[in-house]
Protein backbone atom coordinates (compact mmCIF):
# COMPACT_ATOMS: atom_id res chain seq x y z
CA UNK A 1 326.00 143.70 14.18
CA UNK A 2 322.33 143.73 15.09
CA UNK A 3 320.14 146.23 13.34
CA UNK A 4 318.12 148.49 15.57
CA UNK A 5 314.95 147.43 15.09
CA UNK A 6 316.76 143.84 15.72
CA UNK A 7 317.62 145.02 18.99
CA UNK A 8 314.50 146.62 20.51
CA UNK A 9 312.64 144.08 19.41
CA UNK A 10 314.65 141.44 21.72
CA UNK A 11 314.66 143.93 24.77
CA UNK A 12 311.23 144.41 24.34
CA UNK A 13 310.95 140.46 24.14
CA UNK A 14 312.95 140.09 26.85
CA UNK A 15 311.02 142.74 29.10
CA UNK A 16 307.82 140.76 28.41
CA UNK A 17 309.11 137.14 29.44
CA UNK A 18 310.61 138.58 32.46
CA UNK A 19 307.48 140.25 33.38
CA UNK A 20 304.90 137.47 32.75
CA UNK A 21 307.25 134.71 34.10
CA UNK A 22 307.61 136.00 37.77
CA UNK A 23 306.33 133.62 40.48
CA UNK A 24 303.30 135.92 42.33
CA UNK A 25 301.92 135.17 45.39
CA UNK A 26 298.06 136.48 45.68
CA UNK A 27 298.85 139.09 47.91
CA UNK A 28 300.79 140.81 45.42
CA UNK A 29 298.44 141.30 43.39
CA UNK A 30 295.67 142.45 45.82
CA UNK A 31 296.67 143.85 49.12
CA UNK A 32 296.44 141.55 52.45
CA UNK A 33 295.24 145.03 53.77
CA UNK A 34 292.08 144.92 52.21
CA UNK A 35 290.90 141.85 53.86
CA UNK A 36 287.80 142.49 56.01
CA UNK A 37 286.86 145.62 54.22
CA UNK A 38 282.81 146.54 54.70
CA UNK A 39 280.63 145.87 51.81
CA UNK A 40 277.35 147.15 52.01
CA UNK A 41 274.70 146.22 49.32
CA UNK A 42 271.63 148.26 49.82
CA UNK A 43 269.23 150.43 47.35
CA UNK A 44 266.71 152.98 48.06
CA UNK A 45 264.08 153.06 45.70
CA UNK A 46 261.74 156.33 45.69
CA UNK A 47 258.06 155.53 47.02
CA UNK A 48 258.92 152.35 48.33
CA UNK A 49 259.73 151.37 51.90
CA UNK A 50 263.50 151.35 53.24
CA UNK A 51 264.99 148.10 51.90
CA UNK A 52 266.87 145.42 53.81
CA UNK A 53 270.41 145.23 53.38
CA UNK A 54 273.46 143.25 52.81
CA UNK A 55 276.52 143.53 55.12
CA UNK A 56 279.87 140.99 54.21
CA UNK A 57 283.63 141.66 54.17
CA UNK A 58 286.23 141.49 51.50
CA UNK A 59 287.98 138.04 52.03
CA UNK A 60 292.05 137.87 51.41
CA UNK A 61 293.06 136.55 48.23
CA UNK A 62 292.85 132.54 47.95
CA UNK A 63 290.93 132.72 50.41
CA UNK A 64 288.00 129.87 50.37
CA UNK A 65 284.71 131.50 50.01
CA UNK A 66 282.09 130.65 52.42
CA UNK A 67 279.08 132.66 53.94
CA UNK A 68 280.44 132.43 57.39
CA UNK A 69 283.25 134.06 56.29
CA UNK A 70 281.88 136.47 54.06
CA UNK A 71 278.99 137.23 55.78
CA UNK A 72 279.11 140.21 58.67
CA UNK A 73 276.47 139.06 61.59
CA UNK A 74 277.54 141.66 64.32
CA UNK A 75 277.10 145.02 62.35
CA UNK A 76 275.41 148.23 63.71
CA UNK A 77 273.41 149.06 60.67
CA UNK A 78 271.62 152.52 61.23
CA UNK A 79 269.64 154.86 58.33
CA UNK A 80 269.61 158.75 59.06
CA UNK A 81 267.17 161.26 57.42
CA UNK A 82 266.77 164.74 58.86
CA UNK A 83 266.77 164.06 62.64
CA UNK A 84 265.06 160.72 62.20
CA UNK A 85 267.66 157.55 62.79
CA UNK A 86 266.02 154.04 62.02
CA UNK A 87 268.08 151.17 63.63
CA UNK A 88 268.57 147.98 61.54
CA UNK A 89 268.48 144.08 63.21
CA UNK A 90 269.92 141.19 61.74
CA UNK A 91 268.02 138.50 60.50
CA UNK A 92 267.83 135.25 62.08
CA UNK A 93 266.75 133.50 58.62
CA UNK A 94 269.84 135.18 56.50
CA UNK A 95 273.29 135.69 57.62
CA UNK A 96 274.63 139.31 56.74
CA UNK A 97 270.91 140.66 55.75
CA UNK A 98 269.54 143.62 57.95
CA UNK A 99 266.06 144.44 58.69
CA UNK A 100 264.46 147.65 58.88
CA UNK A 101 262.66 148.23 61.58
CA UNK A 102 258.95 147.28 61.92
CA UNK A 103 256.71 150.07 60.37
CA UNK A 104 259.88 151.71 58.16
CA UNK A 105 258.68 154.72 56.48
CA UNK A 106 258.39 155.33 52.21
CA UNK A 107 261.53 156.43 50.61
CA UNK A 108 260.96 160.60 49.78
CA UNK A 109 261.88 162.33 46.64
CA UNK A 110 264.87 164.73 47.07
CA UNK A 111 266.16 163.88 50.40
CA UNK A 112 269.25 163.24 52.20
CA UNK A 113 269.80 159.69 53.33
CA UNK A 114 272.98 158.48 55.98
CA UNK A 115 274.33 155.58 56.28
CA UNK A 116 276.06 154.00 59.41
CA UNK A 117 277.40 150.95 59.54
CA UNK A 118 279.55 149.41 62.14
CA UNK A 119 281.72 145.85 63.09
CA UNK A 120 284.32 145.51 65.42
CA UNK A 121 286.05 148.70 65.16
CA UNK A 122 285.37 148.57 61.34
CA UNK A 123 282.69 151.66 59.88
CA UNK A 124 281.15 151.81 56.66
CA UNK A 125 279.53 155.56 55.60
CA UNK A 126 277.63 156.66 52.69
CA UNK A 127 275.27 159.76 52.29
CA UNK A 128 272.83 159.83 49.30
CA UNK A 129 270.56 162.10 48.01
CA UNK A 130 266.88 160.66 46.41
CA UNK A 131 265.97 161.98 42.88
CA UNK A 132 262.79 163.12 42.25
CA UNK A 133 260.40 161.13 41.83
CA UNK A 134 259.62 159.53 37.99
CA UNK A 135 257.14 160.77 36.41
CA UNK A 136 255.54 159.13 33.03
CA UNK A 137 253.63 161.44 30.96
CA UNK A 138 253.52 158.55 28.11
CA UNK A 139 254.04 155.39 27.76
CA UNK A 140 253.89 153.50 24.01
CA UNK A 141 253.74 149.45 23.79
C-alpha cells in the first residue's frame, strides 16, 4: 500500500503532465475576439504642442505581423479640450501615424483632454487630465 505522501505526490504528477501535455491551438490561449482591437499610442506632454499619434489593431494569434496589417489608415482621430475639438489626418509618409492639425495649440497644465478615435464601426476613448506643470527649484550635477 502506497503511503500518502506516495500518493499525492503521483496525482499531483499526474495533474501536471496532463496539463502541460495538451495540444493548444493559439486561440485558446488568447481570444479570436480580440483581433482588431484599437491601439492608440499617443502622449501629451505639458508645454509642448499636441503630439502625433499611433493608431494599429491587435492582430489574431499566429497571425504574420506586417504594417499593413497592423497598421489602422482609415481612423477618425479627434482631441477634445473644453469646447475646442482638433481633428487629426493621416500621414501620407507613415501608415497608422496621425497629424495634428496645422497650428495645434501647447499642452496646458491641469486640464481635461478627450480622446476619439474611430475605424469601421470600431471606437477607441480615453479622457486624461494634465498635471501641473514641473517645476525645478534645484537642480545638482
Amino acid at each position: 500500500m502506497l503511503s500518502i505522501r506516495t500518493r499525492l505526490t503521483f496525482w499531483i504528477c499526474s495533474l501536471v503532465l496532463v496539463a502541460c501535455a495538451a495540444e493548444r491551438k493559439p486561440g485558446d490561449l488568447f481570444g479570436p475576439s480580440e483581433a482588431g482591437t484599437l491601439v492608440v499610442d499617443a502622449q501629451l506632454l505639458v508645454g509642448l504642442r499636441l503630439p502625433a499619434m499611433f493608431v494599429h489593431q491587435t492582430l489574431e494569434p499566429g497571425a504574420k505581423y506586417t504594417r499593413d496589417l497592423f497598421a489602422v489608415r482609415d481612423a477618425q482621430v479627434e482631441i477634445t479640450t473644453g469646447s475646442e475639438v482638433f481633428t487629426y489626418s493621416a500621414d501620407p509618409d507613415s501608415m497608422g501615424r496621425y497629424l495634428p492639425p496645422a497650428g495645434a495649440p501647447v499642452v496646458l497644465p491641469e486640464t481635461e483632454y478627450r480622446l476619439l478615435v474611430r475605424s469601421g464601426g470600431r471606437e477607441a476613448r480615453a479622457v486624461t487630465r494634465t498635471p501641473e506643470r514641473l517645476v525645478l527649484r534645484e537642480s545638482v550635477l
